[in-house]
Protein backbone atom coordinates (compact mmCIF):
# COMPACT_ATOMS: atom_id res chain seq x y z
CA UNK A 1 -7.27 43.88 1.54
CA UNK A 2 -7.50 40.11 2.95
CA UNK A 3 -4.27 39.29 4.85
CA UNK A 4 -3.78 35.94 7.03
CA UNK A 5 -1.21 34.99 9.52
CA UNK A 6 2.45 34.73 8.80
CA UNK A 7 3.18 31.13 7.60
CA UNK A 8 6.75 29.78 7.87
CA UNK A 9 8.45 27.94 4.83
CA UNK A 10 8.33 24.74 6.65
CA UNK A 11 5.95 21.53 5.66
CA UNK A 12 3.31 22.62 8.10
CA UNK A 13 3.58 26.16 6.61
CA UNK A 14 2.89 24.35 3.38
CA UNK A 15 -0.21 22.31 4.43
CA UNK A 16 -1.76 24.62 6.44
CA UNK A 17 -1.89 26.99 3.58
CA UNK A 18 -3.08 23.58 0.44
CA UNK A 19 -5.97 23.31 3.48
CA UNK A 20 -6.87 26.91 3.61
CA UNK A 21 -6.92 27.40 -0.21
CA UNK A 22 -9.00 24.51 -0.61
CA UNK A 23 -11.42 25.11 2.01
CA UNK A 24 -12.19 28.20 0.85
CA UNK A 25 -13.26 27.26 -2.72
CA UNK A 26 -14.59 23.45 -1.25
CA UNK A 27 -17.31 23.24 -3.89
CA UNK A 28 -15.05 23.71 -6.62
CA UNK A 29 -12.60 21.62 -5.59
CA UNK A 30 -14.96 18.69 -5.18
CA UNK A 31 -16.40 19.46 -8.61
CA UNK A 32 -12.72 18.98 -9.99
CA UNK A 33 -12.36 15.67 -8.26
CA UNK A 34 -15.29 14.38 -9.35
CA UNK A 35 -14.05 14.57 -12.79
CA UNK A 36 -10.65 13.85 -12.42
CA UNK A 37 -9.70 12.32 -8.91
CA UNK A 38 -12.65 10.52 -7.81
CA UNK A 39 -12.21 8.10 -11.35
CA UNK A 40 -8.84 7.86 -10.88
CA UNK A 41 -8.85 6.59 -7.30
CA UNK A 42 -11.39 4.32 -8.12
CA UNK A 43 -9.53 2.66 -10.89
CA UNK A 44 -6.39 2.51 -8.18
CA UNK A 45 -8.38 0.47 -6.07
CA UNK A 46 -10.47 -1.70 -8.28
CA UNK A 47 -7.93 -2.84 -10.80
CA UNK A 48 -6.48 -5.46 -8.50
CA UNK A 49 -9.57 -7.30 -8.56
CA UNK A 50 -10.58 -6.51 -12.39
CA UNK A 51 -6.74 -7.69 -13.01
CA UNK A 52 -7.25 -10.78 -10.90
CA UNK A 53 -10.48 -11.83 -12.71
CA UNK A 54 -8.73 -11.30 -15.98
CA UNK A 55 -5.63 -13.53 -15.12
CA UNK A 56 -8.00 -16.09 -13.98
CA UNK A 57 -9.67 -16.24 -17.14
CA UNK A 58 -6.59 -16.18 -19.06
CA UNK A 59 -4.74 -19.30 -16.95
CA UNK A 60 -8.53 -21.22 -17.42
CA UNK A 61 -7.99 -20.71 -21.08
CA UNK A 62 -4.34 -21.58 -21.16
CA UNK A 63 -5.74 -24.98 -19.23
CA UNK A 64 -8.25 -25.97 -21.95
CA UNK A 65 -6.31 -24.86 -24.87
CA UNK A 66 -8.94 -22.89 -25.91
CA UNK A 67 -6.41 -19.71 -25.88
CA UNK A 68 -6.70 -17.23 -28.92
CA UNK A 69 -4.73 -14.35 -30.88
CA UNK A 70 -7.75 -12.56 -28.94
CA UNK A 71 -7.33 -13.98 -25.70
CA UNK A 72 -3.62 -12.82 -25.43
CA UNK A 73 -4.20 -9.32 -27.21
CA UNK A 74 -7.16 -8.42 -24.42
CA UNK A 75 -5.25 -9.68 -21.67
CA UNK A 76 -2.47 -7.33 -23.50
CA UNK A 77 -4.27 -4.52 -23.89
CA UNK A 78 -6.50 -4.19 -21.04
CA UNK A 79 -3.31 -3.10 -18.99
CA UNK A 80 -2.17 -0.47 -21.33
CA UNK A 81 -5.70 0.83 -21.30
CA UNK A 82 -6.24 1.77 -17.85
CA UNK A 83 -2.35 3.05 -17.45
CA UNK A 84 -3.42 5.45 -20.21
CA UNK A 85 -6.68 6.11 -18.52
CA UNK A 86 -4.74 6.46 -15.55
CA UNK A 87 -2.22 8.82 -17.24
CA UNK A 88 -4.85 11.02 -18.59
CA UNK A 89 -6.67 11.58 -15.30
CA UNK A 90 -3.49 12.40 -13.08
CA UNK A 91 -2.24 15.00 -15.74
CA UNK A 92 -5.95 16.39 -15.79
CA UNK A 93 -6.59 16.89 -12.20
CA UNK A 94 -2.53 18.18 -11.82
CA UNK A 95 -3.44 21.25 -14.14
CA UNK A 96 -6.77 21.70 -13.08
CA UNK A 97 -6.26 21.66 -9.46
CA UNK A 98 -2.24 23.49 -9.59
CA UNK A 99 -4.38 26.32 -11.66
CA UNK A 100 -7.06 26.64 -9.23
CA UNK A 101 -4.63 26.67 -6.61
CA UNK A 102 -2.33 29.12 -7.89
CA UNK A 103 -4.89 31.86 -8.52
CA UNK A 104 -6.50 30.53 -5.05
CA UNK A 105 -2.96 31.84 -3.41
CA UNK A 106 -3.39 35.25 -4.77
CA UNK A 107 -7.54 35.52 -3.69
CA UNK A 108 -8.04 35.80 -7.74
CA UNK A 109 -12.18 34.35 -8.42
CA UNK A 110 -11.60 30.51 -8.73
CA UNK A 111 -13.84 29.34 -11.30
CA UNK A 112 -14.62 25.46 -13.25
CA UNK A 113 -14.82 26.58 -17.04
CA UNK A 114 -11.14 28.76 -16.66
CA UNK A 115 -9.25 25.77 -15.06
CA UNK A 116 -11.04 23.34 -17.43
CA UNK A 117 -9.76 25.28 -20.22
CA UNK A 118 -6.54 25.32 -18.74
CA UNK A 119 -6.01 21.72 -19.17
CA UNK A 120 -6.11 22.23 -23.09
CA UNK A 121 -3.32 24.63 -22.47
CA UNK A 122 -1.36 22.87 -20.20
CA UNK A 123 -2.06 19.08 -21.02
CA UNK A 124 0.48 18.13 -24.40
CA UNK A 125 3.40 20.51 -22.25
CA UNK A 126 2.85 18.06 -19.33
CA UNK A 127 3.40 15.16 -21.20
CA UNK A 128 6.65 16.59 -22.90
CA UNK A 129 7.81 17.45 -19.68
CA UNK A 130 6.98 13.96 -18.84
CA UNK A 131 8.63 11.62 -21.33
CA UNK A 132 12.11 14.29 -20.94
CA UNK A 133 11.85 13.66 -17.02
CA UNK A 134 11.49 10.04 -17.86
CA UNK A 135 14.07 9.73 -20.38
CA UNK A 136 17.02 11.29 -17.89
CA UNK A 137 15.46 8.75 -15.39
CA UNK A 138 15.99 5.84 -17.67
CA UNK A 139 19.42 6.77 -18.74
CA UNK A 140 20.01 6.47 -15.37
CA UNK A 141 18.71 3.32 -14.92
CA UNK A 142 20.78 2.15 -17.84
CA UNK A 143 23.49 3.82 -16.67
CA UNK A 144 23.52 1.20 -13.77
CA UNK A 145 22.08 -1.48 -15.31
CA UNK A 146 25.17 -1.27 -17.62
CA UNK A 147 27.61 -0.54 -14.63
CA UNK A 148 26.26 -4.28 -13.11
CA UNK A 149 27.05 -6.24 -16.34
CA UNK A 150 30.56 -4.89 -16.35
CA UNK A 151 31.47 -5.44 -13.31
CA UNK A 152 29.74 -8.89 -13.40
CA UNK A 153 31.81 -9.47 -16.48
CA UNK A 154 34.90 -8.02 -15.14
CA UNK A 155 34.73 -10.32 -12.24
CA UNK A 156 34.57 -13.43 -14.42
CA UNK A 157 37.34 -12.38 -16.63
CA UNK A 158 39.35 -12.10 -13.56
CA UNK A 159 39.14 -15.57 -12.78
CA UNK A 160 36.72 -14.90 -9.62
CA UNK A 161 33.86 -17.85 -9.15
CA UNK A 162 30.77 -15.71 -8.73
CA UNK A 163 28.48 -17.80 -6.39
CA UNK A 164 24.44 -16.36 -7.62
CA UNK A 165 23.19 -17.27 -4.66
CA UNK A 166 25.45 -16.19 -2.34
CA UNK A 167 24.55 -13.65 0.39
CA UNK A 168 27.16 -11.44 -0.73
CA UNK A 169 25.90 -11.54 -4.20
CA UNK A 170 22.18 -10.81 -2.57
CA UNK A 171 23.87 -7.90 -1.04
CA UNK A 172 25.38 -6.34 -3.78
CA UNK A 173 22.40 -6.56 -5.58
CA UNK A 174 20.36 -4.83 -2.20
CA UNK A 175 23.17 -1.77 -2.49
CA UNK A 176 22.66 -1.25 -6.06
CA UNK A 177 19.21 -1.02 -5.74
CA UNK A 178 19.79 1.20 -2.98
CA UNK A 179 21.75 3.61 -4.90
CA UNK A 180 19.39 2.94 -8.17
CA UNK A 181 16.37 4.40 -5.62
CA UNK A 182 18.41 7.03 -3.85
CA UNK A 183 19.16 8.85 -7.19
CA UNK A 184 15.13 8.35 -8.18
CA UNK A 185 14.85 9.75 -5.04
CA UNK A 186 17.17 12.85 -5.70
CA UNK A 187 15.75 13.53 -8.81
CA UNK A 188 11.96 13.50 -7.23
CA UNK A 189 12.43 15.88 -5.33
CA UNK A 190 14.25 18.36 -7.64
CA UNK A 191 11.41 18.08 -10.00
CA UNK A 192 8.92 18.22 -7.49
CA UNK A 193 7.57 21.58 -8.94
CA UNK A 194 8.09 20.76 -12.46
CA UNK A 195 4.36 20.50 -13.25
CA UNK A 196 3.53 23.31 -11.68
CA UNK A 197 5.83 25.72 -13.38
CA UNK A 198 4.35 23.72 -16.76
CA UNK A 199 1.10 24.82 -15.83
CA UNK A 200 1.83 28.55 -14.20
CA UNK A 201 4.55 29.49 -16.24
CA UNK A 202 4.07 28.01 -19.62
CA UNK A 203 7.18 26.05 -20.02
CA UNK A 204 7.50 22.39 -21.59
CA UNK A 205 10.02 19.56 -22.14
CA UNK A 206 13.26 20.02 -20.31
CA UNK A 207 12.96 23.40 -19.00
CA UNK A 208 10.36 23.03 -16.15
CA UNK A 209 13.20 20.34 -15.38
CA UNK A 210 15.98 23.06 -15.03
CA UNK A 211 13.36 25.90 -13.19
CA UNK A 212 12.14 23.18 -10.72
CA UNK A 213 15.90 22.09 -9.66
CA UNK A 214 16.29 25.95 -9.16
CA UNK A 215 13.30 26.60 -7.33
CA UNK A 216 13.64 24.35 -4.79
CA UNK A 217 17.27 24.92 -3.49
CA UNK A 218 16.85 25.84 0.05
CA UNK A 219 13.52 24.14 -0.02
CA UNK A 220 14.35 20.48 -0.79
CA UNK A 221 13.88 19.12 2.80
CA UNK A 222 10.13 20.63 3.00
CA UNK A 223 9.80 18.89 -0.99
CA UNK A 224 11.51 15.43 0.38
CA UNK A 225 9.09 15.49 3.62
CA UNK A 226 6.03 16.07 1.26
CA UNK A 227 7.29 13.31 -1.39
CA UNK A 228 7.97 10.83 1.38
CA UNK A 229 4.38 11.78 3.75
CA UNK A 230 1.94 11.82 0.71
CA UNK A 231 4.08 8.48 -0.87
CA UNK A 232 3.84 6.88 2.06
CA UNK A 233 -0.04 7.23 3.06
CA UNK A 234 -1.42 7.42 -0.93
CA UNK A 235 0.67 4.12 -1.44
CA UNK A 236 -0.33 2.55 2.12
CA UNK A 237 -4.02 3.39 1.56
CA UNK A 238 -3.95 2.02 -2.10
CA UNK A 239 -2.48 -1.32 -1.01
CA UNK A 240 -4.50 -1.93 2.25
CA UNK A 241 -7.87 -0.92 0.23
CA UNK A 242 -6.81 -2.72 -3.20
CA UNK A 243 -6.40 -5.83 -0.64
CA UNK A 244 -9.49 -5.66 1.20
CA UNK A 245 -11.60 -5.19 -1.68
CA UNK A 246 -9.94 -8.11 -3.26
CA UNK A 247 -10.43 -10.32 -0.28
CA UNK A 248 -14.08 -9.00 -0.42
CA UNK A 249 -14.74 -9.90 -3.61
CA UNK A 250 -13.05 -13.00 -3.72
CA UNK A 251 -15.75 -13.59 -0.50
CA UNK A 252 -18.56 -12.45 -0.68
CA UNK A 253 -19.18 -11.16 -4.59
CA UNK A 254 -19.55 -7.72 -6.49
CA UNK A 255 -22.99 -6.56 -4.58
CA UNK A 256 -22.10 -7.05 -0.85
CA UNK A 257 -22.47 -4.47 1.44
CA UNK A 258 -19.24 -4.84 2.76
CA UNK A 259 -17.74 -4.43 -1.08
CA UNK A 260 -19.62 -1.18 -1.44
CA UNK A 261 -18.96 0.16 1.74
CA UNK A 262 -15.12 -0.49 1.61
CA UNK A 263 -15.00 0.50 -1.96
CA UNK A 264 -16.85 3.97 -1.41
CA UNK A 265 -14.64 4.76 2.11
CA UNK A 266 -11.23 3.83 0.33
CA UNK A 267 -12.25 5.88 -2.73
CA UNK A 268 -13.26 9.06 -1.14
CA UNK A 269 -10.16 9.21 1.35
CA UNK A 270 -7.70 8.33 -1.33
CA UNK A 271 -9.59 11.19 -3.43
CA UNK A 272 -8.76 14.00 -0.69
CA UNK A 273 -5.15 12.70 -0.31
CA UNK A 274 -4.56 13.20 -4.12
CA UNK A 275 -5.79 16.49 -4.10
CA UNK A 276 -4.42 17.75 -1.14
CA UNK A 277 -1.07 16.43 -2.58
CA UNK A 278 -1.32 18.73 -5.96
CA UNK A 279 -2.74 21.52 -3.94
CA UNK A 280 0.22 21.69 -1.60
CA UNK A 281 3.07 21.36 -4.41
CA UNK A 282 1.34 24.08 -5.78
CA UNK A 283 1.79 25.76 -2.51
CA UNK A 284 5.55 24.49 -2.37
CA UNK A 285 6.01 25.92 -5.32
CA UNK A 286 4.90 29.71 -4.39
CA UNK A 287 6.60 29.55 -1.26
CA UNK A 288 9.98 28.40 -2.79
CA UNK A 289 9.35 31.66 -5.46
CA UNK A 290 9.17 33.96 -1.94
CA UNK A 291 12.23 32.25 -0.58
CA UNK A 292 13.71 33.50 -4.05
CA UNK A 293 12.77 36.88 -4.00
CA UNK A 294 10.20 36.12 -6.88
CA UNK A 295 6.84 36.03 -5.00
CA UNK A 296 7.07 39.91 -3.88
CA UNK A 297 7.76 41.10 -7.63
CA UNK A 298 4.41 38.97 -8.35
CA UNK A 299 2.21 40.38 -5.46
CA UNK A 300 3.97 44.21 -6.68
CA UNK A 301 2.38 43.19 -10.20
CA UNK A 302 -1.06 42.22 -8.87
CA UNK A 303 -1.75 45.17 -6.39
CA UNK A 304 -1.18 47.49 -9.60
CA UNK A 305 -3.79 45.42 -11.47
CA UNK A 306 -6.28 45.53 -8.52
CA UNK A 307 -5.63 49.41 -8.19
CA UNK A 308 -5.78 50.35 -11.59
CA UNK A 309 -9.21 48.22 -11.88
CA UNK A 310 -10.77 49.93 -8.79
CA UNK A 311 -13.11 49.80 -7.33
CA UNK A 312 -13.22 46.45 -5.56
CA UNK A 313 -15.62 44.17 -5.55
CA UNK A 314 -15.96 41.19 -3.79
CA UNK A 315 -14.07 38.55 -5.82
CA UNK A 316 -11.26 41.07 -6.66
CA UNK A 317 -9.40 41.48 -2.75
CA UNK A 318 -5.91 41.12 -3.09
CA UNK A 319 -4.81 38.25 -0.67
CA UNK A 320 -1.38 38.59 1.11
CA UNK A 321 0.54 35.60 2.67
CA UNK A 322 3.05 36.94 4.61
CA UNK A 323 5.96 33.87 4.44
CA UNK A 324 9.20 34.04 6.36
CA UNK A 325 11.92 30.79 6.73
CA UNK A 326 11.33 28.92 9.77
């Protein structure tokens, strides 16, 4: 029986464990994010420039009149294209790499063709989950949107002079948006874990909403510090790369050294930061079913497997993570 040191439920807990599970199956890891991850960080990073080029073409047009129903509809569509490409990547590498995780946790063989096939499973349940998540969110949205008309309204009716440029006005505007973000925020982190309980429990729409918000009571800190770190340096790295390259290009052309090298560097870090960020929700989400009680009724289940299916071999070990608060 494998067995590794006691891990507490706290963000390092959580890393520690993402970095273990993904050393230990490192080659098929990588092959996953060269499908999924290492296209999709490219595209982050290059689409500044390729957006640039096509907004220069477009205003050159605009100057010379020369603009066309086909002008507007690729400078249209191009956009919508690689947010779909986009789209289709992150959901692919979120149930490859949450499968492969989760059957990583338990020491169960970790294989390509299984978590490829789990994406067929797993893919149209994401997006449902998806669109509900982002309907609350823009009922929300609304929700304010409308509250700021009224009371814009309101304060008209009343007689008040409402100065647009004010700094009062520019404040009032800075707290709403405060409040707007604060209750994205909230919501983030409550449905931090919804894709993985899409992908590991086989739920869809609203429901991986409702499990996720359940999941992670007692757990929301450790699911705020991880939204905020990985935000933070994923975001960071996109906009100091997507910059540099841009000034690059905009320098020295598409085949400089300095292009290729800065291009290759930013792709391959922002890579491992995307999958270490699906591998440790996935992680997240099995210690916040052992803070629950859930995890040990799991491990019960697989040690009868294992024992009925003796005798061992290699690939079949039960692996225990022994997980206690901090």
């Amino acid at each position: 029986m494998a067995t590794t040191p006691a891990h507490t439920l706290n963000l390092c807990g959580v890393l520690s464990e993402a970095k273990r599970i993904v050393n230990a199956h490192s080659r098929h890891f990588l092959a996953l994010s060269v499908v999924f991850l290492l296209p999709l960080s490219f595209s982050l990073i290059i689409f500044p420039t390729l957006q640039l080029s096509l907004t220069k073409s477009y205003v050159v047009s605009t100057q010379f009149l020369v603009l066309d129903r086909t002008d507007v509809r690729q400078w249209l569509t191009i956009p919508l294209i690689y947010a779909l490409f986009v789209y289709i990547l992150f959901l692919g590498a979120t149930a490859t790499i949450t499968y492969s995780t989760y059957h990583g946790f338990y020491g169960r063989p970790v294989k390509f063709f299984p978590a490829m096939k789990s994406l067929f499973v797993s893919f149209f349940p994401l997006v449902s989950t998806a669109i509900a998540a982002q309907l609350i969110l823009s009922l929300i949205s609304l929700t304010f949107f409308l509250f700021y008309v009224v009371a814009i309204r309101m304060g008209e009716n009343l007689g008040f002079v409402i100065n647009y440029t004010s700094s009062y006005f520019t404040l009032f505007h800075a707290l709403l948006g405060a409040a707007v973000s604060l209750f994205v925020i909230y919501f983030l982190v409550n449905w931090s874990l919804a894709c993985v309980v899409v992908v590991t429990e086989s739920k869809w729409g609203f429901e991986p909403l409702w499990r996720s918000s359940y999941l992670v009571k007692g757990m929301k800190s450790v699911s705020l510090s991880m939204l905020l770190l990985f935000g933070v340096l994923i975001g960071f790295w996109v906009w100091v790369n997507s910059n540099d390259v841009l000034h690059l290009d905009a320098v020295d052309g598409w085949r400089s050294w300095p292009f290729v090298v800065q291009l290759v560097i930013g792709t391959s870090i922002l890579t491992l930061l995307l999958l270490h960020t699906i591998s440790a929700n996935t992680v997240l989400y099995m210690y916040c079913k052992a803070l629950h009680g859930e995890l040990a009724i799991e491990i019960a289940e697989e040690f009868a497997r294992e024992y009925v299916s003796l005798p061992f071999d290699d690939e079949k070990v039960p692996h225990v993570v022994t997980v206690f608060p901090a």
